[in-house]
C-alpha atoms as a PDB file:
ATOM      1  CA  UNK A   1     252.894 254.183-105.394  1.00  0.00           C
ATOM      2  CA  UNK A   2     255.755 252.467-103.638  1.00  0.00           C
ATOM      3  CA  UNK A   3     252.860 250.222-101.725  1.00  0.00           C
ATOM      4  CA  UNK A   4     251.631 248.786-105.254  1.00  0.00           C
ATOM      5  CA  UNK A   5     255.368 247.394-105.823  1.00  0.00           C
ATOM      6  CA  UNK A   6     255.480 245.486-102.696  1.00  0.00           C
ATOM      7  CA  UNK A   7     251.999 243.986-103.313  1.00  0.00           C
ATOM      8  CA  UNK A   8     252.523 243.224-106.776  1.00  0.00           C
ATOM      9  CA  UNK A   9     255.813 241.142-105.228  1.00  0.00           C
ATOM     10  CA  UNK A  10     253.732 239.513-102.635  1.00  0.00           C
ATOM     11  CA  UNK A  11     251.396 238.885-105.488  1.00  0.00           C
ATOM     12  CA  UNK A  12     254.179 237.244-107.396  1.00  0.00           C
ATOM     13  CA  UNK A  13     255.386 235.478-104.464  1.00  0.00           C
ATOM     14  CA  UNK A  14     252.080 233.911-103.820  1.00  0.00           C
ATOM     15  CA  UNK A  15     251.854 232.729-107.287  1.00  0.00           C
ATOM     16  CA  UNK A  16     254.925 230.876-107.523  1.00  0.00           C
ATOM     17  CA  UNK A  17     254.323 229.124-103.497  1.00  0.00           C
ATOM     18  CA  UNK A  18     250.569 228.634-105.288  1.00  0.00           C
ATOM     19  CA  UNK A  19     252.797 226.369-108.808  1.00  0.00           C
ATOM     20  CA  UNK A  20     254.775 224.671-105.789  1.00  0.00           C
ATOM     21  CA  UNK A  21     251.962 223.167-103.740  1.00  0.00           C
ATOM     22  CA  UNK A  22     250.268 222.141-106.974  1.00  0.00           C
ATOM     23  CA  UNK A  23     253.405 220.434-107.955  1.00  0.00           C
ATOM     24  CA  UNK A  24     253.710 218.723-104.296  1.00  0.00           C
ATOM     25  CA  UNK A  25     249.755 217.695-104.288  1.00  0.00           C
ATOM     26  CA  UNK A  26     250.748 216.192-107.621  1.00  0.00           C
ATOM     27  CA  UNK A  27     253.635 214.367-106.340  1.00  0.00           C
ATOM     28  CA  UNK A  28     251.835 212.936-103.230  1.00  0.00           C
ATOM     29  CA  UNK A  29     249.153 211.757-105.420  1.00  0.00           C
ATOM     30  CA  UNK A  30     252.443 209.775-107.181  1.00  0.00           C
ATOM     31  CA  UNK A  31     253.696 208.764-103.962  1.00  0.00           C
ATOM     32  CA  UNK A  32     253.183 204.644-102.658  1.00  0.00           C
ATOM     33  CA  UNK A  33     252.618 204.021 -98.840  1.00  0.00           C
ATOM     34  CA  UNK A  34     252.500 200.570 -97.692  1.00  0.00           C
ATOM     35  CA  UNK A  35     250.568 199.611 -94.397  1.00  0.00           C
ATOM     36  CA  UNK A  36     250.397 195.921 -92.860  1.00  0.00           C
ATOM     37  CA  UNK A  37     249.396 194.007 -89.845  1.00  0.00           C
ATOM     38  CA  UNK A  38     249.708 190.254 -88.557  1.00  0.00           C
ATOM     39  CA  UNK A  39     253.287 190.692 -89.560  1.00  0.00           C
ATOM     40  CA  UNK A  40     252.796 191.249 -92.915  1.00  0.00           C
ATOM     41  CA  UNK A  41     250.167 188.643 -93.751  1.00  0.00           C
ATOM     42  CA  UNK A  42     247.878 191.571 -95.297  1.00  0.00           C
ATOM     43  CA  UNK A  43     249.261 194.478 -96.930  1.00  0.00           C
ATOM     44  CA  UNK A  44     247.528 197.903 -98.148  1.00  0.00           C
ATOM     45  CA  UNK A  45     248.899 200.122-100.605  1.00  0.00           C
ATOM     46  CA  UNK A  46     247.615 203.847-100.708  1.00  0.00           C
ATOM     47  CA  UNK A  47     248.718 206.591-102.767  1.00  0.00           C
ATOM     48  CA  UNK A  48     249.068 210.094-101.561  1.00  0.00           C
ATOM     49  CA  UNK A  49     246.202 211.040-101.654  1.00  0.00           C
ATOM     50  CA  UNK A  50     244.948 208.334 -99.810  1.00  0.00           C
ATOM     51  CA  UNK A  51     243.526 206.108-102.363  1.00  0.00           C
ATOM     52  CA  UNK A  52     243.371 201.966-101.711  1.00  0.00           C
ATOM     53  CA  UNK A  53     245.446 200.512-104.609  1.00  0.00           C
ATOM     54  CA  UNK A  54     246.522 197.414-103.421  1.00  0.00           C
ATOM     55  CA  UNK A  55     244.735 194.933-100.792  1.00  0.00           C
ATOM     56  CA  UNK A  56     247.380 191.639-100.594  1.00  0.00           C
ATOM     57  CA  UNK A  57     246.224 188.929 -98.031  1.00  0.00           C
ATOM     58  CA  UNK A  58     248.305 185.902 -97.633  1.00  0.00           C
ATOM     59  CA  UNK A  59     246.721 182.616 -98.019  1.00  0.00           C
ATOM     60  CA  UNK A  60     247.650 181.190 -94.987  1.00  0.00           C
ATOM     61  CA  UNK A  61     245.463 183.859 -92.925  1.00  0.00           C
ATOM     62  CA  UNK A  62     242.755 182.990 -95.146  1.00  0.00           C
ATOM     63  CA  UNK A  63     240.848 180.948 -92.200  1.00  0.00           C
ATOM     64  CA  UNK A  64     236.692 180.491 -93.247  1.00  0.00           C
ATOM     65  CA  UNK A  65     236.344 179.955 -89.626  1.00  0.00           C
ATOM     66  CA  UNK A  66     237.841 183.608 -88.336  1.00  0.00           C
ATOM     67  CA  UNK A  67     236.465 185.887 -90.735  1.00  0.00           C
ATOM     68  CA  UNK A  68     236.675 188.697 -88.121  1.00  0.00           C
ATOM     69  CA  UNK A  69     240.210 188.291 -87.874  1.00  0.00           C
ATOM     70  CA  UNK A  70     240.895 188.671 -91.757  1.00  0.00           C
ATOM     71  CA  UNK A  71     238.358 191.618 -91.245  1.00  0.00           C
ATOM     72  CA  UNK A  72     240.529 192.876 -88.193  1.00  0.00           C
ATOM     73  CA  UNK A  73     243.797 192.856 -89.896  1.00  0.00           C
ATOM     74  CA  UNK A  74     242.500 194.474 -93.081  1.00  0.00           C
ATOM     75  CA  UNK A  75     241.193 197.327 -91.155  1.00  0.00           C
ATOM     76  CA  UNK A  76     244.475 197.259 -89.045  1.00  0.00           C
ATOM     77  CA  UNK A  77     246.637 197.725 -92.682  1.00  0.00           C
ATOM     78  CA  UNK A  78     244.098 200.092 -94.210  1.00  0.00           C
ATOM     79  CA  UNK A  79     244.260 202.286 -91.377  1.00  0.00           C
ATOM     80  CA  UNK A  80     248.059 201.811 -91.029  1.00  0.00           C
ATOM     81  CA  UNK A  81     248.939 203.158 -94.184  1.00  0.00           C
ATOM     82  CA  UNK A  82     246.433 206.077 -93.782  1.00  0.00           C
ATOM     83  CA  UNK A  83     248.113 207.286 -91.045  1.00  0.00           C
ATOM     84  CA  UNK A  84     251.493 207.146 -93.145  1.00  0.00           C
ATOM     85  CA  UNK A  85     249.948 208.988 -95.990  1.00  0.00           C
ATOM     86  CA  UNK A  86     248.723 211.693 -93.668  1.00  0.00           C
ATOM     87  CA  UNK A  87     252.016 211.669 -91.997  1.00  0.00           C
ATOM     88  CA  UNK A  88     253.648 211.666 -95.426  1.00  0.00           C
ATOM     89  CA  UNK A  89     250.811 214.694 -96.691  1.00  0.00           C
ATOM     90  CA  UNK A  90     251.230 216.734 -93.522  1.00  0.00           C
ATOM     91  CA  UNK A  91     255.603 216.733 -93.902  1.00  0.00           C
ATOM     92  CA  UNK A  92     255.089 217.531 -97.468  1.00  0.00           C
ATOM     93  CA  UNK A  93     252.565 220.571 -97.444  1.00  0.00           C
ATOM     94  CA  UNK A  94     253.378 221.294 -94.286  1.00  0.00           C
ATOM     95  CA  UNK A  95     256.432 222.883 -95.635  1.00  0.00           C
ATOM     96  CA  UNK A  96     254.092 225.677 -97.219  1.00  0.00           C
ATOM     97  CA  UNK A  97     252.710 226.717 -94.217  1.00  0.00           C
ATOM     98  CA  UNK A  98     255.516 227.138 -91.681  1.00  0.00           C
ATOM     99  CA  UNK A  99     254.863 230.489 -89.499  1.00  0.00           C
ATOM    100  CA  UNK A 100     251.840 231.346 -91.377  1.00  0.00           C
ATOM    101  CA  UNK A 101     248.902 231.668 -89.596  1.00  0.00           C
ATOM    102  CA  UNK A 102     245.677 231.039 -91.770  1.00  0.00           C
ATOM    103  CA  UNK A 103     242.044 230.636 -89.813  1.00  0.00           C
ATOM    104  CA  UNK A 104     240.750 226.718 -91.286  1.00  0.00           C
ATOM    105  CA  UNK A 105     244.622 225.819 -92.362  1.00  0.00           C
END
């Protein structure tokens, strides 16, 4: 019987890391990550979970002869503040699996 007891406290256990990484995935999703290129002429803001919010592009980069560049730097921002977001994602839930060793985690 004593074998129960410890896996109805794992059980627990599990439950209430289970509430936490809700409540983190929550808060990322909350969360505002800026990425920009050509010194700050175009700005991208994701959120946690990696949605585009915000596309800002300066007028003065604005150039109906370069449209490749434009196209260039909005990549450049886009993928810029993806890389922060998974940065940001992985140091969050990251936290949750720390010496755990789960196949496809």
């Amino acid at each position: 019987m004593r074998g129960m007891g410890n896996m109805q406290g794992m059980m627990k256990q599990m439950q209430k890391m289970q509430k936490k990484m809700a409540q983190a995935q929550e808060e990322l999703g909350e969360e505002r990550i800026e990425g920009s290129a050509g010194g700050g002429m175009v700005t991208v803001v994701v959120s946690g979970h990696k949605e585009v919010l915000e596309v800002n592009i300066k007028e003065e980069v604005v150039d109906p002869e370069d449209i490749e560049m434009l196209q260039d730097l909005v990549l450049a921002a886009v993928n810029e503040a993806m890389k922060q977001a998974d940065e940001l994602t992985n140091q969050t839930m990251g936290q949750f699996t720390k010496g755990i060793n789960l196949p496809g985690f």
